[in-house]
N, C-alpha and C. Protein backbone atom coordinates (compact mmCIF):
# COMPACT_ATOMS: atom_id res chain seq x y z
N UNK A 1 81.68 56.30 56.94
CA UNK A 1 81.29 57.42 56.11
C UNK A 1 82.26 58.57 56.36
N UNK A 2 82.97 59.29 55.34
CA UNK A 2 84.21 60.51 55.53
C UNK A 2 82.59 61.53 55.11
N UNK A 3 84.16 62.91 55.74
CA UNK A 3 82.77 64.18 55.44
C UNK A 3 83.20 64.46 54.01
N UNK A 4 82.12 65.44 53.41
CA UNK A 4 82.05 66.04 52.46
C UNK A 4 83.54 67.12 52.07
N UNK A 5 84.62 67.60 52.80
CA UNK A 5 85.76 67.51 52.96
C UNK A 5 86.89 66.71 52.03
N UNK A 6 86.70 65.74 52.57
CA UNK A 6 87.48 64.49 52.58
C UNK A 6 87.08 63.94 50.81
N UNK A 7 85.99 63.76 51.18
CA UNK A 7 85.25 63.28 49.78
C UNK A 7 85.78 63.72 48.56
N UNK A 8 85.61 64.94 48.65
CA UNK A 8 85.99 66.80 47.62
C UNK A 8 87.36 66.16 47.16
N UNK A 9 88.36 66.33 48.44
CA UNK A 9 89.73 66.30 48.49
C UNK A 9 90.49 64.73 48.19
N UNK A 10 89.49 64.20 48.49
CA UNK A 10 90.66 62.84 47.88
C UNK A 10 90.97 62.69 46.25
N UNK A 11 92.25 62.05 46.92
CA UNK A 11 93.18 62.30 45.77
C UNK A 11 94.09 60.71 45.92
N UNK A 12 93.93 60.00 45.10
CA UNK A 12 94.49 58.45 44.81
C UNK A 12 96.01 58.91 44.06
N UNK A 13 96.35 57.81 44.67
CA UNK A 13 98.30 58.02 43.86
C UNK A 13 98.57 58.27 42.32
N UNK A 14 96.94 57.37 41.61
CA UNK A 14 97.17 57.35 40.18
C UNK A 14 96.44 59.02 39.64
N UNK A 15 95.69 59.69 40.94
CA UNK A 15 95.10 61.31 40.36
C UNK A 15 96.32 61.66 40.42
N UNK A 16 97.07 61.71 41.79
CA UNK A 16 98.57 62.70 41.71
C UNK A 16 99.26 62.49 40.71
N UNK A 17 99.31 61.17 40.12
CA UNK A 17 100.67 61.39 39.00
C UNK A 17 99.66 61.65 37.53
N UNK A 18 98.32 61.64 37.27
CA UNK A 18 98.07 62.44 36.30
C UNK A 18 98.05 63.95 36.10
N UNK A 19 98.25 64.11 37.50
CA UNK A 19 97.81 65.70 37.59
C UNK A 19 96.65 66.35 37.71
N UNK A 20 95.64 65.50 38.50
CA UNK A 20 94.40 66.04 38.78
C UNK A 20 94.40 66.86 39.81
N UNK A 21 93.95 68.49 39.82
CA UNK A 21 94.01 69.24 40.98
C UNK A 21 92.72 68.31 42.05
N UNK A 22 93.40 69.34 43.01
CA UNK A 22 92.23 69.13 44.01
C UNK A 22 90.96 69.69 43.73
N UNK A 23 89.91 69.72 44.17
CA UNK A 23 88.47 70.86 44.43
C UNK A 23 87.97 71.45 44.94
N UNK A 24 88.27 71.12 46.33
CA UNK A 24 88.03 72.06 46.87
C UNK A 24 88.82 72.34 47.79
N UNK A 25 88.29 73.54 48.70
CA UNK A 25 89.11 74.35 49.52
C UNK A 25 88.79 73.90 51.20
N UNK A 26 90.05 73.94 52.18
CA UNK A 26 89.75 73.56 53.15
C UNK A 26 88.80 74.82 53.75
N UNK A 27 88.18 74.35 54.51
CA UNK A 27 86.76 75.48 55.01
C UNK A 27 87.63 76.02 56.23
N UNK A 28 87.07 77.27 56.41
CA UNK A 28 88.40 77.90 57.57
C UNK A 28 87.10 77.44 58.79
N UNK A 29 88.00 77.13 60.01
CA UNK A 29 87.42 76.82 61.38
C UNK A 29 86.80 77.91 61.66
N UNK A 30 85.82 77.14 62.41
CA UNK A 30 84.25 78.63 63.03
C UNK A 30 85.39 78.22 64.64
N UNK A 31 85.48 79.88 64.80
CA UNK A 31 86.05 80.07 65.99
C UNK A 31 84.58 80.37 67.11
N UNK A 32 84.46 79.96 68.24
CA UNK A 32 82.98 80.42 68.96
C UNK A 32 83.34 82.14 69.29
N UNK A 33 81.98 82.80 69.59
CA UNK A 33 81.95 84.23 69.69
C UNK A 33 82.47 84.24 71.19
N UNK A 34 82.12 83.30 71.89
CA UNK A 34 82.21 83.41 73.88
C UNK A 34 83.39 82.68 74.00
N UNK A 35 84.75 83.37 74.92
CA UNK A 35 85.70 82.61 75.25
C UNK A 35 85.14 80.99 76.19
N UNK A 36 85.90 80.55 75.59
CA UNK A 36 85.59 79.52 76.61
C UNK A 36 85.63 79.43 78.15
N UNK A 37 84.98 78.97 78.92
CA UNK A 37 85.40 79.38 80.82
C UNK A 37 86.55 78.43 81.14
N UNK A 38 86.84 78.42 82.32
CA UNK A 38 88.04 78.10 83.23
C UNK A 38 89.27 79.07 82.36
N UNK A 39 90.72 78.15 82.91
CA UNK A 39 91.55 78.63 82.44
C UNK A 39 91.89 78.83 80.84
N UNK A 40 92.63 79.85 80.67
CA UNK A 40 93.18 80.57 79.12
C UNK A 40 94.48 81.01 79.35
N UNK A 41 94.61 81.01 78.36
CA UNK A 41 96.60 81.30 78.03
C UNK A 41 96.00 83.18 78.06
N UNK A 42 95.18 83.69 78.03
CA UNK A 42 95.14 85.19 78.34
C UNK A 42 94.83 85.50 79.56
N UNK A 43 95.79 86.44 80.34
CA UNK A 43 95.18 86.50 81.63
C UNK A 43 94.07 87.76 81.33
N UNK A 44 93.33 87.73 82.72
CA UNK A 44 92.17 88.73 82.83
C UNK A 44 92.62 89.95 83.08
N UNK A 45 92.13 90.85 82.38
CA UNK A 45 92.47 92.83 82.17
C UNK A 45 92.60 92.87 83.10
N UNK A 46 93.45 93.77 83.76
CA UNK A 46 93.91 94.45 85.04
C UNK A 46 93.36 95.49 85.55
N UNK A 47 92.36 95.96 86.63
CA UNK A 47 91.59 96.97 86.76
C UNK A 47 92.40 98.46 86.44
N UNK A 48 92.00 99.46 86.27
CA UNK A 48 92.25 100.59 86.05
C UNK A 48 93.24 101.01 86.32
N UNK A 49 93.07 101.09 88.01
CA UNK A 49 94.19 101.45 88.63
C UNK A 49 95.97 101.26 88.44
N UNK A 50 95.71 99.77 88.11
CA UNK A 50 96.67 98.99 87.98
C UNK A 50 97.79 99.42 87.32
N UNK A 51 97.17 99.80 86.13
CA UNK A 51 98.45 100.56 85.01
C UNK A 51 98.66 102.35 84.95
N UNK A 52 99.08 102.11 85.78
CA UNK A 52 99.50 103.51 85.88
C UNK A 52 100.40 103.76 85.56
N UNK A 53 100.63 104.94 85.08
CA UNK A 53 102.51 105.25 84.68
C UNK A 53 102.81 106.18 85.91
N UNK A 54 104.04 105.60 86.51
CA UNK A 54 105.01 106.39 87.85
C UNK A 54 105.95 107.20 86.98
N UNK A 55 106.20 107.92 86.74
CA UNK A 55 107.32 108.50 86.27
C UNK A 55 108.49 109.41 87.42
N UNK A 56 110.12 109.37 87.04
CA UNK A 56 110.03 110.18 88.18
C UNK A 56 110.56 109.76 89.31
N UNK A 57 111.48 109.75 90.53
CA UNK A 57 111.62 108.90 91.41
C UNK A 57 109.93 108.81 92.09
N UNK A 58 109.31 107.73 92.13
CA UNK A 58 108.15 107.50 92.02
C UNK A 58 108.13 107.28 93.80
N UNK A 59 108.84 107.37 94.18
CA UNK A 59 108.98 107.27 95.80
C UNK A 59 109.19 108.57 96.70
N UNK A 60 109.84 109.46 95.93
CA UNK A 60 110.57 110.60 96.70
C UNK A 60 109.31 111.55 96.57
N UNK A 61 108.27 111.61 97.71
CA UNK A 61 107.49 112.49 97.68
C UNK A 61 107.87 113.83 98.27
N UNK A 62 107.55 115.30 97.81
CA UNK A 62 108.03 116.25 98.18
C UNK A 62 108.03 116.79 99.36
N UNK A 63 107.27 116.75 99.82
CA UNK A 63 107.34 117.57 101.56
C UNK A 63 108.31 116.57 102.25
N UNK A 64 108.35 115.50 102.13
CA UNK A 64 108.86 114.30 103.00
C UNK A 64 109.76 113.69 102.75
N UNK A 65 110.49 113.37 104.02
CA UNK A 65 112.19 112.34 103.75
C UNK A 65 111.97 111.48 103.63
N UNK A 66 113.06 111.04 101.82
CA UNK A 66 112.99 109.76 101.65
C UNK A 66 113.78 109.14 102.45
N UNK A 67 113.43 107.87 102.75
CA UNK A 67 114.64 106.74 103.38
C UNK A 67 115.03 106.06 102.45
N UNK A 68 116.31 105.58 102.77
CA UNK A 68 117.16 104.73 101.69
C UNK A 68 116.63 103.26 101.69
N UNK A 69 116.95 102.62 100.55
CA UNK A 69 115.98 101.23 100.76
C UNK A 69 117.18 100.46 100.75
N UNK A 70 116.84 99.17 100.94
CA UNK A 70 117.21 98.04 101.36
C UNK A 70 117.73 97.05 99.94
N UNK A 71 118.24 95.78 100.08
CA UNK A 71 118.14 95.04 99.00
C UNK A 71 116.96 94.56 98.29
N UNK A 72 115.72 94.53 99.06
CA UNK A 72 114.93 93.78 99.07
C UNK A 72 112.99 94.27 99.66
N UNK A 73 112.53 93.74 99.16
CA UNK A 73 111.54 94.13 100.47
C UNK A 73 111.59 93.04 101.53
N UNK A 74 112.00 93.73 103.00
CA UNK A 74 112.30 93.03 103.73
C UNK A 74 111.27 93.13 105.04
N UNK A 75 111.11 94.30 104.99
CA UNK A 75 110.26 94.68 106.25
C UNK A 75 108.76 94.11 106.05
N UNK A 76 107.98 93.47 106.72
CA UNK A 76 106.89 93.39 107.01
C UNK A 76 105.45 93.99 107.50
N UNK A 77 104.68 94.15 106.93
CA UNK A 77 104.29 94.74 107.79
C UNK A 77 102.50 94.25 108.54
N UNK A 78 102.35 94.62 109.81
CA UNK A 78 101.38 93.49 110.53
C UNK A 78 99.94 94.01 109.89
N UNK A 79 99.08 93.94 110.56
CA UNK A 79 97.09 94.30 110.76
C UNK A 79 96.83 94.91 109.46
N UNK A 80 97.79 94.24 108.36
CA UNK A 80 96.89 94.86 107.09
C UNK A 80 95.82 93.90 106.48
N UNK A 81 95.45 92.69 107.29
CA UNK A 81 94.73 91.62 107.47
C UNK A 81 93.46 92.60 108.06
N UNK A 82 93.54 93.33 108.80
CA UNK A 82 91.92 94.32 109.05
C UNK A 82 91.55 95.27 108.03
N UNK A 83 92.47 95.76 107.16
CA UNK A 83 92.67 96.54 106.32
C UNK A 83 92.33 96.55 104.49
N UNK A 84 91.93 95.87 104.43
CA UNK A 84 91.93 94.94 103.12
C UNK A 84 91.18 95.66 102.09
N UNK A 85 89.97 96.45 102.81
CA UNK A 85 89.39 97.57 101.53
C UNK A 85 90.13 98.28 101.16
N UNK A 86 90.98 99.20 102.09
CA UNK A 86 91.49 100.11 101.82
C UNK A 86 92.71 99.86 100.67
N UNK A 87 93.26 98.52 101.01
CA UNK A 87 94.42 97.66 100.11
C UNK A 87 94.17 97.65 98.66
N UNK A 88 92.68 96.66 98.61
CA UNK A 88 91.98 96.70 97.68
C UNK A 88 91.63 97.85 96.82
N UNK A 89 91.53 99.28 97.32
CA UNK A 89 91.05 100.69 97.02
C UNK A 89 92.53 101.20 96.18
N UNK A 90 93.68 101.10 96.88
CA UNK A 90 94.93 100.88 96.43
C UNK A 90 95.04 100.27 94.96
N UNK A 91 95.02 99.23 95.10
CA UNK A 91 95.73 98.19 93.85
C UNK A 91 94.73 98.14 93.00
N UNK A 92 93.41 99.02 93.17
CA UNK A 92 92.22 98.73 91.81
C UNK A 92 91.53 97.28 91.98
N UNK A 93 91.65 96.35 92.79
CA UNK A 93 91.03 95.53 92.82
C UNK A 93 91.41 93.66 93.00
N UNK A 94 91.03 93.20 92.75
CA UNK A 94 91.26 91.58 92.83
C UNK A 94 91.51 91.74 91.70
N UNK A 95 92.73 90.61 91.00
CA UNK A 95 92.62 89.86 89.77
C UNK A 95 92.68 88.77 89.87
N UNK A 96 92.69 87.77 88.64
CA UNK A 96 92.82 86.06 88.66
C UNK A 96 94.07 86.24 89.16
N UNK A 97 95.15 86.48 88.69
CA UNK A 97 96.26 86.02 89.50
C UNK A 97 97.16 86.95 90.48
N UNK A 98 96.31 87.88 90.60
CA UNK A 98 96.91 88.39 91.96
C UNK A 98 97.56 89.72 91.54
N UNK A 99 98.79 90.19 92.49
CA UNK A 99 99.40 91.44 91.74
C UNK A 99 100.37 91.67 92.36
N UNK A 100 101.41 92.69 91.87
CA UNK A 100 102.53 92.75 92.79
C UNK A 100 102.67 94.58 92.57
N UNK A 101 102.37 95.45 93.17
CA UNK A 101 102.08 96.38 93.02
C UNK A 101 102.82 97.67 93.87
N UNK A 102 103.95 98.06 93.43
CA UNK A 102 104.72 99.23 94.08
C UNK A 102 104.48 100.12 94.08
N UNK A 103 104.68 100.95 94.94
CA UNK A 103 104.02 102.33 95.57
C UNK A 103 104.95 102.94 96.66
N UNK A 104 104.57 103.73 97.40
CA UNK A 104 105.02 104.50 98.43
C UNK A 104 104.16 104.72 99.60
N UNK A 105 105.05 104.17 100.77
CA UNK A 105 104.88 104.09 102.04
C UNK A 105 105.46 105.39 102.97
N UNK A 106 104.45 106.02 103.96
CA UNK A 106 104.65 106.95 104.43
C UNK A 106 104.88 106.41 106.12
N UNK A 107 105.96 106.42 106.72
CA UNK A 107 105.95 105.86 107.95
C UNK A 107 105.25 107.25 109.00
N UNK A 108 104.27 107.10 109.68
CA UNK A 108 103.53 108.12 110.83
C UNK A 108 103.85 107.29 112.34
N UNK A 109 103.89 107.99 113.48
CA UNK A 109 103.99 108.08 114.39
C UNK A 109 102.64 108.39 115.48
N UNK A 110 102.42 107.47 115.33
CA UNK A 110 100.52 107.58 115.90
C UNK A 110 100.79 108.46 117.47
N UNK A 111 100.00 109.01 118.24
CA UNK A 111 100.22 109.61 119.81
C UNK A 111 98.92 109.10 120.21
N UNK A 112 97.82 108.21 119.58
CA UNK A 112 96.39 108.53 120.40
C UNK A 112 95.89 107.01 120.76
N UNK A 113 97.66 106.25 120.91
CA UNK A 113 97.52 105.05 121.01
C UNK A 113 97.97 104.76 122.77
N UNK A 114 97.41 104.64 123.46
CA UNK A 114 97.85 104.46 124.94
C UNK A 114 98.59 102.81 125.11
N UNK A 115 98.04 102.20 124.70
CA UNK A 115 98.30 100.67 124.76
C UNK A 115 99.33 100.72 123.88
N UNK A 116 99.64 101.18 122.64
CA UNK A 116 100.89 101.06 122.47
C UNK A 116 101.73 101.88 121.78
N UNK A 117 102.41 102.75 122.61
CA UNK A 117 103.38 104.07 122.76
C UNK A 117 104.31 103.95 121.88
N UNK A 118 104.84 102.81 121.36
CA UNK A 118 105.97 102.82 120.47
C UNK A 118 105.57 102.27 119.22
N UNK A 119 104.70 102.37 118.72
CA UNK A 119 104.03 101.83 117.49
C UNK A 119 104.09 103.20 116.13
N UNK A 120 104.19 102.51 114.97
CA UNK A 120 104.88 103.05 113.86
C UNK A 120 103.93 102.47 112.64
N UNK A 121 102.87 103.67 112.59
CA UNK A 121 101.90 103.41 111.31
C UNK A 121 102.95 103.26 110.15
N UNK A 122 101.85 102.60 109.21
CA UNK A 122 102.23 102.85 107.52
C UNK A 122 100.90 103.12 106.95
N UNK A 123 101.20 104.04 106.37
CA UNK A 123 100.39 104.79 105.68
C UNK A 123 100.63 104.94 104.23
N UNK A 124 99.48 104.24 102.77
CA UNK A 124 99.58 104.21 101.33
C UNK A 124 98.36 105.41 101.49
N UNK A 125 99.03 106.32 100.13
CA UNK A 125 98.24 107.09 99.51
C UNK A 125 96.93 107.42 100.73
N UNK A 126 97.66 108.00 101.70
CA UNK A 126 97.35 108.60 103.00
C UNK A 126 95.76 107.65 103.51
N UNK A 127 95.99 106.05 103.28
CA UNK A 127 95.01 105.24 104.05
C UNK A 127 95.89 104.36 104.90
N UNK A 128 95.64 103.97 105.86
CA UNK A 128 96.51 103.39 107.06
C UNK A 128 96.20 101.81 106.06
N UNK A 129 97.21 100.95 106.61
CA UNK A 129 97.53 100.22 106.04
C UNK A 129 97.77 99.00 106.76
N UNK A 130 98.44 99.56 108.30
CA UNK A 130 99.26 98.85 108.74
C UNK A 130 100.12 99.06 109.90
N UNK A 131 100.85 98.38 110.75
CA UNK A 131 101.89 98.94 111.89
C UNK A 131 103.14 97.69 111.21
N UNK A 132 104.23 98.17 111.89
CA UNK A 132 105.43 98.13 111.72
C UNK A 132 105.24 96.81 112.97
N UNK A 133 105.95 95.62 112.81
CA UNK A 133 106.05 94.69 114.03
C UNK A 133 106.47 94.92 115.28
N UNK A 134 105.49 94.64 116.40
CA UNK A 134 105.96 95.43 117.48
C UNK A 134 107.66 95.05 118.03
N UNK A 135 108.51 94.11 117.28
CA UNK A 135 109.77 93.88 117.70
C UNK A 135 110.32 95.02 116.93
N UNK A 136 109.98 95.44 116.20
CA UNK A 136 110.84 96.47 115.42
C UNK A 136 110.55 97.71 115.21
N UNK A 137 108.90 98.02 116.14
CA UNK A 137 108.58 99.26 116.18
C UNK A 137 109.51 100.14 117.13
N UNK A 138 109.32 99.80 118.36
CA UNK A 138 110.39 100.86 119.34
C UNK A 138 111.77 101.40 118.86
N UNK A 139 112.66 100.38 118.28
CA UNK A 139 114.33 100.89 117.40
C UNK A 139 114.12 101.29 116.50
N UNK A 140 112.76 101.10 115.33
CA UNK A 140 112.48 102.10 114.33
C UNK A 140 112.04 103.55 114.88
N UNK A 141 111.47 103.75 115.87
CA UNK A 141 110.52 104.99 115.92
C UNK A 141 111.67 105.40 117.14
N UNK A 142 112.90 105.35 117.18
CA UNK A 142 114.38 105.68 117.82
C UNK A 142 114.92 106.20 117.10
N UNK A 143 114.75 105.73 115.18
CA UNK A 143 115.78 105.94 114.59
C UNK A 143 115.09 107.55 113.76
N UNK A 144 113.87 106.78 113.88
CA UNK A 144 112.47 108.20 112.69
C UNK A 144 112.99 109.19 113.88
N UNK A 145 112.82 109.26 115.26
CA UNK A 145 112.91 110.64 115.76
C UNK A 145 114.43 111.36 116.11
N UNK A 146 115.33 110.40 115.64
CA UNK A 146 117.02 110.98 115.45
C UNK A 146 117.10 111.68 113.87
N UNK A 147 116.05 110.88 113.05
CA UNK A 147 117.13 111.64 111.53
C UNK A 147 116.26 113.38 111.82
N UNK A 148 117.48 114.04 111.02
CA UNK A 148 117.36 115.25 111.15
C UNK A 148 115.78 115.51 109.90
N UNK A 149 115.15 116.41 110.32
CA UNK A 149 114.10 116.63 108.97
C UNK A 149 112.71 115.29 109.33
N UNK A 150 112.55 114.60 110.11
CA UNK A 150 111.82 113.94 110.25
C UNK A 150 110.12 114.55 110.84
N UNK A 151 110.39 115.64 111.10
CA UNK A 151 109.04 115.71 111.51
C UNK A 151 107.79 115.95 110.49
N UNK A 152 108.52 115.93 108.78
CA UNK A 152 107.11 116.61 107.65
C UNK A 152 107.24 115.17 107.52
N UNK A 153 106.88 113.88 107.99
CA UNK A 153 106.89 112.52 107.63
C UNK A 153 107.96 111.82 106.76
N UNK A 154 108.41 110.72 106.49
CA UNK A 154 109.17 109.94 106.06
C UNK A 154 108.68 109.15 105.09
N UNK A 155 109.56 109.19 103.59
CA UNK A 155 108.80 107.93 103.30
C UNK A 155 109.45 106.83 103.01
N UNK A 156 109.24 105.76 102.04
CA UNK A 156 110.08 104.42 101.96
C UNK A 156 109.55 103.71 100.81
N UNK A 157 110.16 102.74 99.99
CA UNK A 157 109.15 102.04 98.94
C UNK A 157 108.69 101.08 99.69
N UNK A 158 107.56 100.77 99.18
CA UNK A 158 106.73 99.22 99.78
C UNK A 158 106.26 98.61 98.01
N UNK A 159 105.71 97.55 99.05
CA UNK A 159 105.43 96.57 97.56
C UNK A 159 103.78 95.88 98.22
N UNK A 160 102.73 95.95 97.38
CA UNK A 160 101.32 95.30 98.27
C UNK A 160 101.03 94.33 96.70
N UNK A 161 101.37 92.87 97.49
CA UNK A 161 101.46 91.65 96.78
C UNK A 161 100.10 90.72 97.09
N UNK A 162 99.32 89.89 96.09
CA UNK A 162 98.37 88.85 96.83
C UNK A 162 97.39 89.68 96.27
N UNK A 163 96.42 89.21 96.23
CA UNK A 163 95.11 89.91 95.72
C UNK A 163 94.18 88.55 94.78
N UNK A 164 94.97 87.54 94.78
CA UNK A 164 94.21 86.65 93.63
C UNK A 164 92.71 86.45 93.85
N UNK A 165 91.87 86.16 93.13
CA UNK A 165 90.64 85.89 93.09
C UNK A 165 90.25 84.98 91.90
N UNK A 166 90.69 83.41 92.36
CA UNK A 166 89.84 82.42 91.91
C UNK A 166 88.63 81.85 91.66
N UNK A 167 87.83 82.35 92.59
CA UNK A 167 86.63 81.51 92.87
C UNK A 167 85.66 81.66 91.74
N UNK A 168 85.81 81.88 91.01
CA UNK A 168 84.84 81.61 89.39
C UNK A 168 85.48 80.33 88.99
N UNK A 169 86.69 80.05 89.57
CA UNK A 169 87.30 78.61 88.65
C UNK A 169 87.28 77.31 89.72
N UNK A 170 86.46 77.37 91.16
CA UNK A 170 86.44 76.87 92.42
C UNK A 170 87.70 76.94 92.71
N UNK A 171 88.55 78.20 93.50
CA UNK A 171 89.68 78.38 93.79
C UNK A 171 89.07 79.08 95.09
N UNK A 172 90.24 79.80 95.30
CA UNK A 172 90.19 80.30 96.93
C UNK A 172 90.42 82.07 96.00
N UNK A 173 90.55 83.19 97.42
CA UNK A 173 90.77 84.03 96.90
C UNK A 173 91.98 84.50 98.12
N UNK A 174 93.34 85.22 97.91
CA UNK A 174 94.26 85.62 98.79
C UNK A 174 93.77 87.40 99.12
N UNK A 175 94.36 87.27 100.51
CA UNK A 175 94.47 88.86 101.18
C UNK A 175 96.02 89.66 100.23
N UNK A 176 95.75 90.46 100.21
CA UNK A 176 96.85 91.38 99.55
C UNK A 176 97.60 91.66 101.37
N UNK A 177 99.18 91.68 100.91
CA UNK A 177 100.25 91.36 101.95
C UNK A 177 100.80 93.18 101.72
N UNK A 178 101.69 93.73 102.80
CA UNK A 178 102.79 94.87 102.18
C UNK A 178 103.90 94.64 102.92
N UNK A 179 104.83 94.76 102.30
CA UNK A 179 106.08 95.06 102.53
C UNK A 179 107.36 96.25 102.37
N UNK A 180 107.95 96.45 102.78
CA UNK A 180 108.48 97.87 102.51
C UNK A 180 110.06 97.59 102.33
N UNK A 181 110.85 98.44 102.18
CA UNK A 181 112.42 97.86 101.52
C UNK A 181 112.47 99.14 102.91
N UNK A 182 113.56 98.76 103.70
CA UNK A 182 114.29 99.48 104.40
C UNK A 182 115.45 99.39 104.63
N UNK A 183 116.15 99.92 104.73
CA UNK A 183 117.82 99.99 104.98
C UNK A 183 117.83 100.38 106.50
N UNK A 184 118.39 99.30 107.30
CA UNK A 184 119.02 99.27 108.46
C UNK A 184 120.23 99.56 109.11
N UNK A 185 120.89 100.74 110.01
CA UNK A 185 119.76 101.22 110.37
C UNK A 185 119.47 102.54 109.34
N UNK A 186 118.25 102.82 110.08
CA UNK A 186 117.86 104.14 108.96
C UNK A 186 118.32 104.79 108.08
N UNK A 187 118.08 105.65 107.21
CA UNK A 187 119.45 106.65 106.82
C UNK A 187 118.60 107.00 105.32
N UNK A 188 118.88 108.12 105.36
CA UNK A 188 118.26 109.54 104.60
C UNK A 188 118.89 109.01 103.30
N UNK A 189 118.14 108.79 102.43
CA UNK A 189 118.65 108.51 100.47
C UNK A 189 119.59 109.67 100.39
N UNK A 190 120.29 109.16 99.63
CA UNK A 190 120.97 110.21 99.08
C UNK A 190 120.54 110.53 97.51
N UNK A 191 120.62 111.69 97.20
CA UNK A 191 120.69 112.50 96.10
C UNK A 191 121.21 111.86 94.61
């Protein structure tokens, strides 16, 4: 049995060469009102935060020395694995596929740390974030207290990557990571 479609529309070799039109019209597809679940070729809206417009050297904050960056984001940075609301508070949130999200990193110089004297906060949008690896804290926080102008804070670009949140599709969900671009050794941007 064909549908009512088909029926309408057929058309034999001997209708085409008399010239019998067709009758009817193909029916346009019922699209459903509810996307379908799992994956879609649209990714999911990006929380608020997310789209912001930087305009501006979007790094060079005013009271504070910029540092010159690097090729790359290269620097790492550790215990932002304890940190993760504040990350989260940052980047607007989890998405399905995660985020890659640039900003500005303020390097601080903690004093109320006894256990460890040579340690070199990072600080986003004045929430701690993070320390600098202790192999590279002591020759960094050598180089922060040589540049001239260092004491109204320093800053640097970073990048806070990872954030995915699968688990509506049985996936996993990732910690958001930061990294910062530094130029080794130190040295004041230029103009």
């Amino acid at each position: 049995m064909q549908s009512a479609y088909r029926e309408a529309t057929r058309m034999g070799f001997w209708d085409w060469l008399k010239g019998k039109p067709r009758v009817a019209e193909r029916p346009k597809p019922i699209r459903p009102a509810v996307p379908p679940t799992g994956f879609s070729r649209r990714p999911a809206p990006l929380p608020q935060n997310r789209n912001r417009i930087l305009t501006g050297f979007w790094w060079n904050a005013p009271p504070s020395l910029p540092l010159a960056a690097s090729r790359g984001f290269d620097q790492e940075v550790v215990g932002e694995s304890f940190r993760q609301e504040a990350l989260e508070a940052i980047v607007g949130g989890y998405g399905q596929y995660g985020c890659i999200f640039h900003t500005t990193a303020q390097l601080a110089l903690p004093t109320d740390m006894p256990d460890h004297p040579k340690a070199v906060a990072v600080l986003i949008e004045t929430k701690h974030v993070g320390f600098l690896p202790s192999a590279d804290s002591a020759q960094v926080r050598e180089e922060l207290l040589a540049l001239p102008g260092s004491e109204n804070g320093v800053t640097c670009k970073a990048v806070i990557r990872g954030g995915w949140d699968q688990t509506a599709n049985g996936g996993d969900r990732g910690h958001f990571g930061v990294w910062l671009s530094l130029s080794r050794p130190l040295k004041i941007k230029r103009p």
